[in-house]
N, C-alpha and C. Protein backbone atom coordinates (compact mmCIF):
# COMPACT_ATOMS: atom_id res chain seq x y z
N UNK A 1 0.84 -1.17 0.00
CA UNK A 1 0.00 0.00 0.00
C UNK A 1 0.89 1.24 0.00
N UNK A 2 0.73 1.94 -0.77
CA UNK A 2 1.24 3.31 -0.70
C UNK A 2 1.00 4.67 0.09
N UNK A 3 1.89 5.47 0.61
CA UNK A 3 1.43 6.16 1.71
C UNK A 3 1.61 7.35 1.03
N UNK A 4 1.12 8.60 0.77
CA UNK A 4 1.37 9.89 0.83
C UNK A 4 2.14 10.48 0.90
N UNK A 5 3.33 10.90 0.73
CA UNK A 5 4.51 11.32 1.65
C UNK A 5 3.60 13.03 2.08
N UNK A 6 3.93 13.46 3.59
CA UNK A 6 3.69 14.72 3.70
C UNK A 6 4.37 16.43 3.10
N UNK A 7 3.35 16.85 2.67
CA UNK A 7 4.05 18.19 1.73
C UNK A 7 4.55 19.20 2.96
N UNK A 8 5.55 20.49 2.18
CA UNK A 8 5.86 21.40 3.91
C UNK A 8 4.54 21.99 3.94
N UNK A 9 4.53 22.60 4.98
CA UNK A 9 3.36 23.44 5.22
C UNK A 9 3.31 24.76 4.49
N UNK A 10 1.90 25.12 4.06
CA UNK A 10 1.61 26.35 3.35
C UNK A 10 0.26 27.12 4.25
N UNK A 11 1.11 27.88 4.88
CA UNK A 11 0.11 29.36 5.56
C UNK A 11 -1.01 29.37 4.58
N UNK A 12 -1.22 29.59 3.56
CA UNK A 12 -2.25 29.90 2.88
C UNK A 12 -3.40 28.68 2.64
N UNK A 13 -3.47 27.42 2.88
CA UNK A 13 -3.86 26.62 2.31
C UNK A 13 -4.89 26.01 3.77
N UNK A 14 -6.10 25.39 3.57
CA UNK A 14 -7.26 24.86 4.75
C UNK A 14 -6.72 23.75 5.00
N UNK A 15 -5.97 22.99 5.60
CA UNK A 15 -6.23 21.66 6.06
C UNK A 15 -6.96 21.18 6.51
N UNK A 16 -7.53 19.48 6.34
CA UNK A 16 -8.33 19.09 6.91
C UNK A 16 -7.98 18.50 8.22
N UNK A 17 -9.02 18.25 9.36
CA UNK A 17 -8.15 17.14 10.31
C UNK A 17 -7.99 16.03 9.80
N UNK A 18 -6.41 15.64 9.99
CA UNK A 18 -6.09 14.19 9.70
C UNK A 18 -4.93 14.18 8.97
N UNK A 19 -4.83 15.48 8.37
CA UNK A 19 -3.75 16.04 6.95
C UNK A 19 -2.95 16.24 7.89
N UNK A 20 -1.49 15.68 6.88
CA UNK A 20 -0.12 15.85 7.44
C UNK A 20 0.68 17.20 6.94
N UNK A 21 1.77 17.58 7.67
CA UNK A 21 2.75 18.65 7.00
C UNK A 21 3.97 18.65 7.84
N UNK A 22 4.79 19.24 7.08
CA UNK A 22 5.89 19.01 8.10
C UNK A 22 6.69 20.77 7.96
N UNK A 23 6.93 20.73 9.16
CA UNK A 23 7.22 21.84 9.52
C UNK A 23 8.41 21.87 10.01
N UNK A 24 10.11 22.64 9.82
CA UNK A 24 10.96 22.43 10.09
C UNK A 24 11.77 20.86 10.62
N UNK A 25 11.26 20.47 9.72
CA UNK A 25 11.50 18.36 9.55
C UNK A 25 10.53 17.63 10.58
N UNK A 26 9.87 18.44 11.71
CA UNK A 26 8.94 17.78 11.98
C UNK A 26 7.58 17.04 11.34
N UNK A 27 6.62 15.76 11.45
CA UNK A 27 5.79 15.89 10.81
C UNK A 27 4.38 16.38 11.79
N UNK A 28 3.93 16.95 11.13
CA UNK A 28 2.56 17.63 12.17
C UNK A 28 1.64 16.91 11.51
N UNK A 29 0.10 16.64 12.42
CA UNK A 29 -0.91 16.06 11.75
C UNK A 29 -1.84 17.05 12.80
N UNK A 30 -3.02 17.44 11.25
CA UNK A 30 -3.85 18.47 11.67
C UNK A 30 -4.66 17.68 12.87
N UNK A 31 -5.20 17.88 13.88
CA UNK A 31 -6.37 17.37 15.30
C UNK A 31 -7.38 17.99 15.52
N UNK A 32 -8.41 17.93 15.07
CA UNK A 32 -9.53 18.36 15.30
C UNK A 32 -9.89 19.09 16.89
N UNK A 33 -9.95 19.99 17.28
CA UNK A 33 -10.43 20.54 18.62
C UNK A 33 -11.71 20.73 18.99
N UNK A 34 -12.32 19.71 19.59
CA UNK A 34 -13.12 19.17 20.19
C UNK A 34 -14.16 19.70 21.34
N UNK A 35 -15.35 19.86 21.57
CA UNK A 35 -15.93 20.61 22.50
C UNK A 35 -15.30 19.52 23.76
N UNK A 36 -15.38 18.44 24.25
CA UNK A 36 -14.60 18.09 25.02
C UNK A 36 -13.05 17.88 25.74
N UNK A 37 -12.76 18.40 24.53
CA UNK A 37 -11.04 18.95 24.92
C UNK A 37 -11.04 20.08 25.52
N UNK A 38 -12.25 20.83 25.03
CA UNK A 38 -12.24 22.17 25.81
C UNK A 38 -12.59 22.25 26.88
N UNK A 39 -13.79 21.29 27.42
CA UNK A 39 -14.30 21.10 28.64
C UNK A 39 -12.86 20.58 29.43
N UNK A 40 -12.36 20.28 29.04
CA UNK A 40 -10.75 19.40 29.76
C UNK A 40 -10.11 20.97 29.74
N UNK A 41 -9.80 21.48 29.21
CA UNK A 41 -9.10 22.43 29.25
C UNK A 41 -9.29 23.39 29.94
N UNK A 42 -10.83 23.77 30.13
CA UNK A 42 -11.28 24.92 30.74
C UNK A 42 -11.24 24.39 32.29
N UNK A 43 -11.42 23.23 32.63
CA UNK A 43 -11.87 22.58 34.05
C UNK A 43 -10.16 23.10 35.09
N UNK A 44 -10.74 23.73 35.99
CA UNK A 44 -9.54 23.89 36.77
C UNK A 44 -8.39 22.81 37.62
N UNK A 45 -7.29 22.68 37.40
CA UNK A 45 -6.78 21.80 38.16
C UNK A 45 -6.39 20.39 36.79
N UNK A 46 -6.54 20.27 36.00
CA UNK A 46 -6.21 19.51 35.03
C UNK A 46 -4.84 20.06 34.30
N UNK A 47 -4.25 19.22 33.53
CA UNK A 47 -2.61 19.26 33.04
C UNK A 47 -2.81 19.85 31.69
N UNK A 48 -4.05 19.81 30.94
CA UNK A 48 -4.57 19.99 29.16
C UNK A 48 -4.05 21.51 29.17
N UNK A 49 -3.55 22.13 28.41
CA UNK A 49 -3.55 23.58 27.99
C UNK A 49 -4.22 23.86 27.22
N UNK A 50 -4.57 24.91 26.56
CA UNK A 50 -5.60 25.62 25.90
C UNK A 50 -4.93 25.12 24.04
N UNK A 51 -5.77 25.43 23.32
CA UNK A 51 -5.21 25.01 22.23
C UNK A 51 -4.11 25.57 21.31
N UNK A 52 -4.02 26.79 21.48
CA UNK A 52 -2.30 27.40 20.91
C UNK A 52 -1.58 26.58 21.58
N UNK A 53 -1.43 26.79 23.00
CA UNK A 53 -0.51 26.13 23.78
C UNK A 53 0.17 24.61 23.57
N UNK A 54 -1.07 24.35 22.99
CA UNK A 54 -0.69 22.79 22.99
C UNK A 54 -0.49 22.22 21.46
N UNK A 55 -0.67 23.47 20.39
CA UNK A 55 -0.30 23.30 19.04
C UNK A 55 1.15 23.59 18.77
N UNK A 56 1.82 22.55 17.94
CA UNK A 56 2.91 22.35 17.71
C UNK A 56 3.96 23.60 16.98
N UNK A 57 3.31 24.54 15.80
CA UNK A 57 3.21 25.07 14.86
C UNK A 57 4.45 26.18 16.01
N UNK A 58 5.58 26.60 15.85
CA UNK A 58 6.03 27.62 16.36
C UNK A 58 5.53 29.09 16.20
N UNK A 59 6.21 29.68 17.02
CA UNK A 59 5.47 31.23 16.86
C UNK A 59 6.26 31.75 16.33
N UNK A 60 7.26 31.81 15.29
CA UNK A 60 7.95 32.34 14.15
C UNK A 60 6.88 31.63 13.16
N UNK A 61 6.59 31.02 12.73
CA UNK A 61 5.60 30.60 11.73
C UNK A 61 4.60 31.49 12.24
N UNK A 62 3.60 31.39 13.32
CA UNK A 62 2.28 31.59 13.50
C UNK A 62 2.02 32.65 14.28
N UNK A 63 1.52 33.33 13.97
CA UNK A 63 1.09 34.57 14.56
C UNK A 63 -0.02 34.85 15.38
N UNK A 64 -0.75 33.78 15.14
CA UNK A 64 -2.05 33.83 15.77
C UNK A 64 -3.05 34.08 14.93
N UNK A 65 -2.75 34.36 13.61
CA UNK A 65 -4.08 34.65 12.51
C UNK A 65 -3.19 34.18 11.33
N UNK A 66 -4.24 34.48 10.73
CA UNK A 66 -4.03 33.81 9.41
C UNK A 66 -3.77 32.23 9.04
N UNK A 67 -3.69 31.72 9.61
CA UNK A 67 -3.37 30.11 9.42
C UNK A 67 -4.66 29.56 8.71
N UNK A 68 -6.01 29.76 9.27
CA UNK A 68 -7.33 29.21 9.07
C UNK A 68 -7.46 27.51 9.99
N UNK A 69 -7.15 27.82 11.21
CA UNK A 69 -7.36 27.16 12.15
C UNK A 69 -8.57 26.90 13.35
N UNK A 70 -8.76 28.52 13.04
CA UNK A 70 -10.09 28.55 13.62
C UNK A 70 -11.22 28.16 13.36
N UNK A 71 -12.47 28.31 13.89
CA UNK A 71 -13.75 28.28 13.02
C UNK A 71 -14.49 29.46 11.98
N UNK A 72 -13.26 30.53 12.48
CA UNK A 72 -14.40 31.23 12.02
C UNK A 72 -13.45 31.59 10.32
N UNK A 73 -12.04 31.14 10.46
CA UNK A 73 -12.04 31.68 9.22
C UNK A 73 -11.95 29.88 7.99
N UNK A 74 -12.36 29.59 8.33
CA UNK A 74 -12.41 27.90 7.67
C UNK A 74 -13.65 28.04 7.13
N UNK A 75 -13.78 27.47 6.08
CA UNK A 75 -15.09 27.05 5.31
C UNK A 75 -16.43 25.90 6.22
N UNK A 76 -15.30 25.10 6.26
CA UNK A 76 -16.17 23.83 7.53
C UNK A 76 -16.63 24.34 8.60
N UNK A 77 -16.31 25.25 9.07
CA UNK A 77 -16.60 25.93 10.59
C UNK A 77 -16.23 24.87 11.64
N UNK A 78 -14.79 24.34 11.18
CA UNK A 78 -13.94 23.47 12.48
C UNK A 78 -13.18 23.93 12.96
N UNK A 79 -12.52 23.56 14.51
CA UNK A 79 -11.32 24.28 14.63
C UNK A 79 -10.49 22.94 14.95
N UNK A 80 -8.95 24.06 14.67
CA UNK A 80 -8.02 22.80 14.36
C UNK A 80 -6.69 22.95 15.26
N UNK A 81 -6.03 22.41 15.72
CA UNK A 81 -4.51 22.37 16.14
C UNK A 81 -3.72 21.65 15.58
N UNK A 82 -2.48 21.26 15.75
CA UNK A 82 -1.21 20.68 15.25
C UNK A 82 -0.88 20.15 16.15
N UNK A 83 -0.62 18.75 16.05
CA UNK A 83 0.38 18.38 17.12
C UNK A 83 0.68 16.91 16.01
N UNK A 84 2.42 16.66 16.85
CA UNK A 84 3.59 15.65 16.65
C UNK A 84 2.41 14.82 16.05
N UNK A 85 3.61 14.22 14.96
CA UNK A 85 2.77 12.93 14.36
C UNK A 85 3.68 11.78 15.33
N UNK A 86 4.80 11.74 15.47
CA UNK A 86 5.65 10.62 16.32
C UNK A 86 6.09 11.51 17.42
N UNK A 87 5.56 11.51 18.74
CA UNK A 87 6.01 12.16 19.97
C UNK A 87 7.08 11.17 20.36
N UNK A 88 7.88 12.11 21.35
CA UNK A 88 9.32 11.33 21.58
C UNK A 88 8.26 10.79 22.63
N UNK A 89 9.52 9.46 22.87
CA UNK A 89 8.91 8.44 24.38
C UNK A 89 10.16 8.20 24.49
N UNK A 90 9.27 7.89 26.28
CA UNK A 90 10.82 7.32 26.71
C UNK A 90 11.79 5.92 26.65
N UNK A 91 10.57 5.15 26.15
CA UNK A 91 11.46 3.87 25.41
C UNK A 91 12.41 4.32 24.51
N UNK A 92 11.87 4.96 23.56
CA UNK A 92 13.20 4.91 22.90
C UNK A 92 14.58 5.80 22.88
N UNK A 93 14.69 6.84 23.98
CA UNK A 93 15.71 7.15 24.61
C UNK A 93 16.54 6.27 25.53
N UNK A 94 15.49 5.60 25.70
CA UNK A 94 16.60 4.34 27.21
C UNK A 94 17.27 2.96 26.33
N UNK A 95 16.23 3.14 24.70
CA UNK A 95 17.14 1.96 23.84
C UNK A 95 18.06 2.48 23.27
N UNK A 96 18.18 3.67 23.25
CA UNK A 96 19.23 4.38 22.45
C UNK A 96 20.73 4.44 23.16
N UNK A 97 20.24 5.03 24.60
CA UNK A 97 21.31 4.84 25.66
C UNK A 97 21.74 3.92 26.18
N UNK A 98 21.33 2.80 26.01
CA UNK A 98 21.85 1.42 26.45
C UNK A 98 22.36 0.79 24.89
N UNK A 99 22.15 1.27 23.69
CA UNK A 99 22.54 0.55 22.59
C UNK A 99 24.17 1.57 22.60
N UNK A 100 24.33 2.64 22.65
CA UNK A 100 25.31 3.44 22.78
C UNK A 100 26.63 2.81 23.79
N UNK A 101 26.35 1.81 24.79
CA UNK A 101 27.02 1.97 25.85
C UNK A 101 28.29 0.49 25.25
């Protein structure tokens, strides 16, 4: 089966959730933001940050507008964040450091 390879990212362009890009060799995959992520987010005393916070996209890229992340400037009326397509773990730092030794 053939996979897609991901294109870089283009400021100008709607992603959907699910769509990949890669951004300074990272790969990002668009995440849908969720009325229950928000309920997590808004609830006091929980670890979730708000959704910039927790979008991958640096702030030399992103300004806070223009992306079309929001709802209100998207056609779909979704809103969207970025986050890691492969987050580091700690398995594979402790196989790395023990394969090193």
């Amino acid at each position: 089966m053939r996979v897609k390879q991901p294109e870089p990212f283009d400021r100008e362009r709607e992603y959907k959730p699910g769509e990949r890009a890669i951004v300074k060799g990272a790969v990002l995959i668009a995440t849908l933001w969720t009325p229950a992520a928000q309920r997590l987010a808004d609830s006091p005393g929980t670890l979730f940050c708000q959704r910039c916070v927790r979008c991958k996209i640096g702030k030399d890229i992103c300004t806070g507008a223009n992306l079309k992340c929001d709802k209100y400037s998207r056609t779909d009326r979704k809103t969207i964040f970025w986050r890691l397509a492969y987050p580091k773990s700690n398995a594979v730092r402790t196989i790395k450091k023990n394969s090193n030794e």
